[in-house]
C-alpha atoms as a PDB file:
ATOM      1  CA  UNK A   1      68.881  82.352 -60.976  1.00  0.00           C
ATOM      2  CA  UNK A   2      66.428  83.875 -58.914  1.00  0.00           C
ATOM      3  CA  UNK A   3      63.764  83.551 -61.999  1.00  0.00           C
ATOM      4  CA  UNK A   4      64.498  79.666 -62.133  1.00  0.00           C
ATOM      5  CA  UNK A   5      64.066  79.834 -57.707  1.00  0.00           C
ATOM      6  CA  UNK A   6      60.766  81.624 -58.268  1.00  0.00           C
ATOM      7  CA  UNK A   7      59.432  79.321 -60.996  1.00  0.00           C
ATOM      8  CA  UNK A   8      60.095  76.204 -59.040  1.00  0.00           C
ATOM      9  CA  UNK A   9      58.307  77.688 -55.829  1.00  0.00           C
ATOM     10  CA  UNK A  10      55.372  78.810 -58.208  1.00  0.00           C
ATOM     11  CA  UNK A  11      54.711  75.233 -59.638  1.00  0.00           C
ATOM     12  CA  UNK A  12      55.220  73.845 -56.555  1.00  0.00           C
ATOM     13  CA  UNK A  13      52.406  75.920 -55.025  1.00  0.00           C
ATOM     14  CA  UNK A  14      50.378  75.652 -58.030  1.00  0.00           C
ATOM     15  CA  UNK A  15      50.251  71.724 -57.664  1.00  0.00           C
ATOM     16  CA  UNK A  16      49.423  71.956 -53.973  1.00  0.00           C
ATOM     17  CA  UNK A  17      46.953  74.305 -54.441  1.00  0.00           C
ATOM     18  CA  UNK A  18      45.224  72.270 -57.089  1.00  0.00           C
ATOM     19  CA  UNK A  19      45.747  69.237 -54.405  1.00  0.00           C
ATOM     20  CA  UNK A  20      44.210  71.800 -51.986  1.00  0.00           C
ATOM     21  CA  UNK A  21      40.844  72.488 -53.745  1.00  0.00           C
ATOM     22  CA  UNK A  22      38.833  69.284 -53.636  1.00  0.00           C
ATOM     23  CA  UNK A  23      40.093  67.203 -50.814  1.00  0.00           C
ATOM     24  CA  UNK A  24      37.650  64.464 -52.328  1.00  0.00           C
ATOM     25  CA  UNK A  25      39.024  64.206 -55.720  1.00  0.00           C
ATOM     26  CA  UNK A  26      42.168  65.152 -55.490  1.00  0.00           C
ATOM     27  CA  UNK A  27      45.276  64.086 -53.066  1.00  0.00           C
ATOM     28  CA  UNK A  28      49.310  64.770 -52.423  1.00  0.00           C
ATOM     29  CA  UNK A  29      50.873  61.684 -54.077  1.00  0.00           C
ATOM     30  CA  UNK A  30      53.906  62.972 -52.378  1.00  0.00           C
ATOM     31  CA  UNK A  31      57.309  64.791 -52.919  1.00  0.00           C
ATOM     32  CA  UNK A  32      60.159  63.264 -53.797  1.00  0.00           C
ATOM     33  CA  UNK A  33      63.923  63.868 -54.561  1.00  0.00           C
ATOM     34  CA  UNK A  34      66.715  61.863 -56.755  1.00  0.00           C
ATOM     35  CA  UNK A  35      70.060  62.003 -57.486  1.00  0.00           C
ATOM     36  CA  UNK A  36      71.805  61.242 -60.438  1.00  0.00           C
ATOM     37  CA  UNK A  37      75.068  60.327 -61.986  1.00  0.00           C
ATOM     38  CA  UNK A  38      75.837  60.101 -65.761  1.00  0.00           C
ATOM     39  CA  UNK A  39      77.838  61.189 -68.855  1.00  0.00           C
ATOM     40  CA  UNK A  40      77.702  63.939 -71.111  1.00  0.00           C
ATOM     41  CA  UNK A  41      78.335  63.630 -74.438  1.00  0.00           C
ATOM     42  CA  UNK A  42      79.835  67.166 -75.461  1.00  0.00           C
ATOM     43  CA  UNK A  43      79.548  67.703 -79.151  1.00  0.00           C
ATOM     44  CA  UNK A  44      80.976  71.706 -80.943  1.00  0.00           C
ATOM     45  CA  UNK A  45      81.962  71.684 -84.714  1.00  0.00           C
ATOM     46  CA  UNK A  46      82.760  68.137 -85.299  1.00  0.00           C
ATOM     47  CA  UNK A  47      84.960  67.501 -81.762  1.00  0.00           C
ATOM     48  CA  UNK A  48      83.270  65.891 -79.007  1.00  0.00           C
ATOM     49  CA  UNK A  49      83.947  65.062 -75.322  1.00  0.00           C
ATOM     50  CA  UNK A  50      82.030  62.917 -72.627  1.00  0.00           C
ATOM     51  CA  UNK A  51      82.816  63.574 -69.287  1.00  0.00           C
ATOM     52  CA  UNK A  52      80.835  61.996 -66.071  1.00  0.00           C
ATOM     53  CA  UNK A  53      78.426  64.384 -64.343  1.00  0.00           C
ATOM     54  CA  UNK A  54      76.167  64.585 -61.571  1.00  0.00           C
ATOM     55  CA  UNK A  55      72.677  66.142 -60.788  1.00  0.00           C
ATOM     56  CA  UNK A  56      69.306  66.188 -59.017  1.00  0.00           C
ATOM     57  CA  UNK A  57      66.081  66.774 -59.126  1.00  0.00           C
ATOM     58  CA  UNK A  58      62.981  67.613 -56.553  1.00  0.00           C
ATOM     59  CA  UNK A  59      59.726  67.543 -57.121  1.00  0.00           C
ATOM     60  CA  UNK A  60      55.775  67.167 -56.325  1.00  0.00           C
ATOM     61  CA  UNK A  61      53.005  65.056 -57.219  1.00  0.00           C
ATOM     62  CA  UNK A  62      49.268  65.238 -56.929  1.00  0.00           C
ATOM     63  CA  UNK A  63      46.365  63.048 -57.679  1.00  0.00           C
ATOM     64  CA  UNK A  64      43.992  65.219 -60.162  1.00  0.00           C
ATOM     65  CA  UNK A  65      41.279  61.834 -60.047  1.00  0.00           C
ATOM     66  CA  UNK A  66      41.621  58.463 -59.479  1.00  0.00           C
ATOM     67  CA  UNK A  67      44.835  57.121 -61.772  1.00  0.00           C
ATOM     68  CA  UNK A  68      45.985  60.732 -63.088  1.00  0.00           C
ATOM     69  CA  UNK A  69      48.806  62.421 -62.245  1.00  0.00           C
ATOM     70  CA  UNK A  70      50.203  65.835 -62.104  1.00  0.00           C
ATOM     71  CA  UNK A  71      53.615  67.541 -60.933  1.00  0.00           C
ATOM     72  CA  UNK A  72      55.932  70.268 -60.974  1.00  0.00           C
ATOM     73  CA  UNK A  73      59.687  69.295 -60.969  1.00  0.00           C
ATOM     74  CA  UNK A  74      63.253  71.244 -60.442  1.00  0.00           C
ATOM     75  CA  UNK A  75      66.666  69.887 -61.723  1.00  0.00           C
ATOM     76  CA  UNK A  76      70.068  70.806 -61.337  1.00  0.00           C
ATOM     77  CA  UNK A  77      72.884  69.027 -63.781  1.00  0.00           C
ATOM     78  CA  UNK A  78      76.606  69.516 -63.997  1.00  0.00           C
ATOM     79  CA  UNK A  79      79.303  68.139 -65.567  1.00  0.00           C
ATOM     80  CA  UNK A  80      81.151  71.054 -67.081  1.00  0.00           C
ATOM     81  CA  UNK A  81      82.704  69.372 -70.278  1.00  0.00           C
ATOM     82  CA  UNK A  82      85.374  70.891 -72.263  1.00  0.00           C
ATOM     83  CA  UNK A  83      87.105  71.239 -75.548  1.00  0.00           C
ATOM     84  CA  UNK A  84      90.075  72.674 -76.358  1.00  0.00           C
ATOM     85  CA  UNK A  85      91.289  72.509 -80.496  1.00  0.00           C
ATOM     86  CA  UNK A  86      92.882  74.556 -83.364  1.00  0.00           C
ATOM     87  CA  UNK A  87      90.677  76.049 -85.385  1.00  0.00           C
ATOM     88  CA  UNK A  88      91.809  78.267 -88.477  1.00  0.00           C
ATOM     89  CA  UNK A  89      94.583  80.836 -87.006  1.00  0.00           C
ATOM     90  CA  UNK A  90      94.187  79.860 -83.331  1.00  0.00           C
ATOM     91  CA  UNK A  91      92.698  78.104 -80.508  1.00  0.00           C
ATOM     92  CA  UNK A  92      89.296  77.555 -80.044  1.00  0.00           C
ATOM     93  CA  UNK A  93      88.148  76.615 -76.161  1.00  0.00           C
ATOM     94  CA  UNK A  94      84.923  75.895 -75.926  1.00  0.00           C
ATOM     95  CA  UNK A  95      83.133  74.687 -72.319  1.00  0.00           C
ATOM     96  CA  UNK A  96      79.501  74.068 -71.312  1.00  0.00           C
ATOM     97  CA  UNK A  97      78.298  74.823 -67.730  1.00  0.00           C
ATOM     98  CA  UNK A  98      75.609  73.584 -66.015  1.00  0.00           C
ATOM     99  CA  UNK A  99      71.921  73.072 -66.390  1.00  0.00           C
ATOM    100  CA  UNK A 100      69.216  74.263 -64.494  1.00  0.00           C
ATOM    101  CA  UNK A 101      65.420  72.818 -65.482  1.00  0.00           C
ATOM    102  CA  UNK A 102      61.895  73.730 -64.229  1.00  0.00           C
ATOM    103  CA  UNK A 103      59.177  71.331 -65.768  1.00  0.00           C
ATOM    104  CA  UNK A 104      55.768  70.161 -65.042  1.00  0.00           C
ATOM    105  CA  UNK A 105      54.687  66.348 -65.488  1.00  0.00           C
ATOM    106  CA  UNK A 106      51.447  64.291 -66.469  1.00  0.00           C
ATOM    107  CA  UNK A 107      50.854  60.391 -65.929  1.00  0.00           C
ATOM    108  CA  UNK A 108      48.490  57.504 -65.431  1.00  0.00           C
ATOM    109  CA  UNK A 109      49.380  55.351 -62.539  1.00  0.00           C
ATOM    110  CA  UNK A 110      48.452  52.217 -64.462  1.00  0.00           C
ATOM    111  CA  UNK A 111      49.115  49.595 -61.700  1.00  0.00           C
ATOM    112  CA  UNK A 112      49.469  50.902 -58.107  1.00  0.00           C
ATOM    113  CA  UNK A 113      53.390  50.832 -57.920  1.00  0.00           C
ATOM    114  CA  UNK A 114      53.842  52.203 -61.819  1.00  0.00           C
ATOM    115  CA  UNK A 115      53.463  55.374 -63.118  1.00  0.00           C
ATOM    116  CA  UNK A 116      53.518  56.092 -67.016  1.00  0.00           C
ATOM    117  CA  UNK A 117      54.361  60.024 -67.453  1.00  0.00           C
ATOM    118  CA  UNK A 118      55.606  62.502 -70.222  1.00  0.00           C
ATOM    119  CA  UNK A 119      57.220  65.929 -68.777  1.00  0.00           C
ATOM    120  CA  UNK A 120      57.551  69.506 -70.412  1.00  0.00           C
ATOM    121  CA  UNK A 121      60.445  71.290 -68.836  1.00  0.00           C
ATOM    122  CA  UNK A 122      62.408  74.435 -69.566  1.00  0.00           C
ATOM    123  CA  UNK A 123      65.529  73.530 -69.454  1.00  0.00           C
ATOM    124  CA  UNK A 124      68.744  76.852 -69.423  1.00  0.00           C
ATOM    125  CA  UNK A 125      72.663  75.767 -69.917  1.00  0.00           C
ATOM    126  CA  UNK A 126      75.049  78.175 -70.913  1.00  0.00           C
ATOM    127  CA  UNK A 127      78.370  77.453 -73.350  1.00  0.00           C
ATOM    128  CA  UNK A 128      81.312  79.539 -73.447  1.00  0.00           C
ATOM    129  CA  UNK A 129      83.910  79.948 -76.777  1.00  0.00           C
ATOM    130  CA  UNK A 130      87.317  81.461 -76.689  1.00  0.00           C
ATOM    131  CA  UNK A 131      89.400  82.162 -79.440  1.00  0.00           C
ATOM    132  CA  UNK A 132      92.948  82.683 -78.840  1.00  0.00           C
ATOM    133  CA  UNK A 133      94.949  83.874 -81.899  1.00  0.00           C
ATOM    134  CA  UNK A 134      98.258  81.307 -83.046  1.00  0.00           C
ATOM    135  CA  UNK A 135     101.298  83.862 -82.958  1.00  0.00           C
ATOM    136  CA  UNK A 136     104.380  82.846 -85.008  1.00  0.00           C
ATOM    137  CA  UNK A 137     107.476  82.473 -82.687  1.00  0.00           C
ATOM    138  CA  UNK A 138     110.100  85.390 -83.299  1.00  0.00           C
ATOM    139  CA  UNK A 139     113.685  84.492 -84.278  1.00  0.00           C
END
């Protein structure tokens, strides 16, 4: 966690910096923050599960010349999905967890209220399995 923390205050400074360098070229578009609701579609050896999840994301822009665009962006998403089935001799549970994403974004502001941009982002989830053995009931 503190890897993901330290990569999101290095881009950050790394796009201000850049903004910093030629005041004449280059400007702070501006930060900005979201929030976001939505479903995830949970999918392990052929069972699936949506479930509705939340998230966020924070980020930076600069102006690199007159219509280009740069940033650095954080995002958090969780929704925590689960499934639970037999599989072979037991019971598989299986869970994901959520995300945490550091990316960096490029764009052409092609009118002056629309941006067109692609992003790069490292994105880390973890998923969990537990198998719990079936044991025949005693007589």
């Amino acid at each position: 966690m503190r890897r993901l923390h330290t990569g999101v205050v290095t881009a950050l400074a790394l796009v201000l910096g850049v903004s910093a360098t030629q005041a004449d070229a280059q400007a702070l578009r501006g930060f900005r923050a979201e929030g976001q609701v939505g479903i995830t579609s949970f999918h392990s050896e052929g069972n699936h599960k949506s479930k509705i999840g939340w998230g966020a994301a924070v980020g930076v822009d600069a102006y690199l010349a007159d219509t280009f665009v740069l940033g650095a962006e954080g995002t958090y998403w969780d929704s925590r999905p689960e499934n639970h089935t037999i599989d072979g001799p037991g019971m598989a549970n299986r869970k994901m967890f959520q995300e945490w994403g550091l990316g960096v974004r490029a764009g052409v502001m092609v009118t002056p209220s629309t941006l067109v941009y692609g992003k790069v982002a490292y994105v880390r989830n973890e998923q969990r399995k537990e198998f719990v053995p079936l044991v025949p009931a005693t007589s």
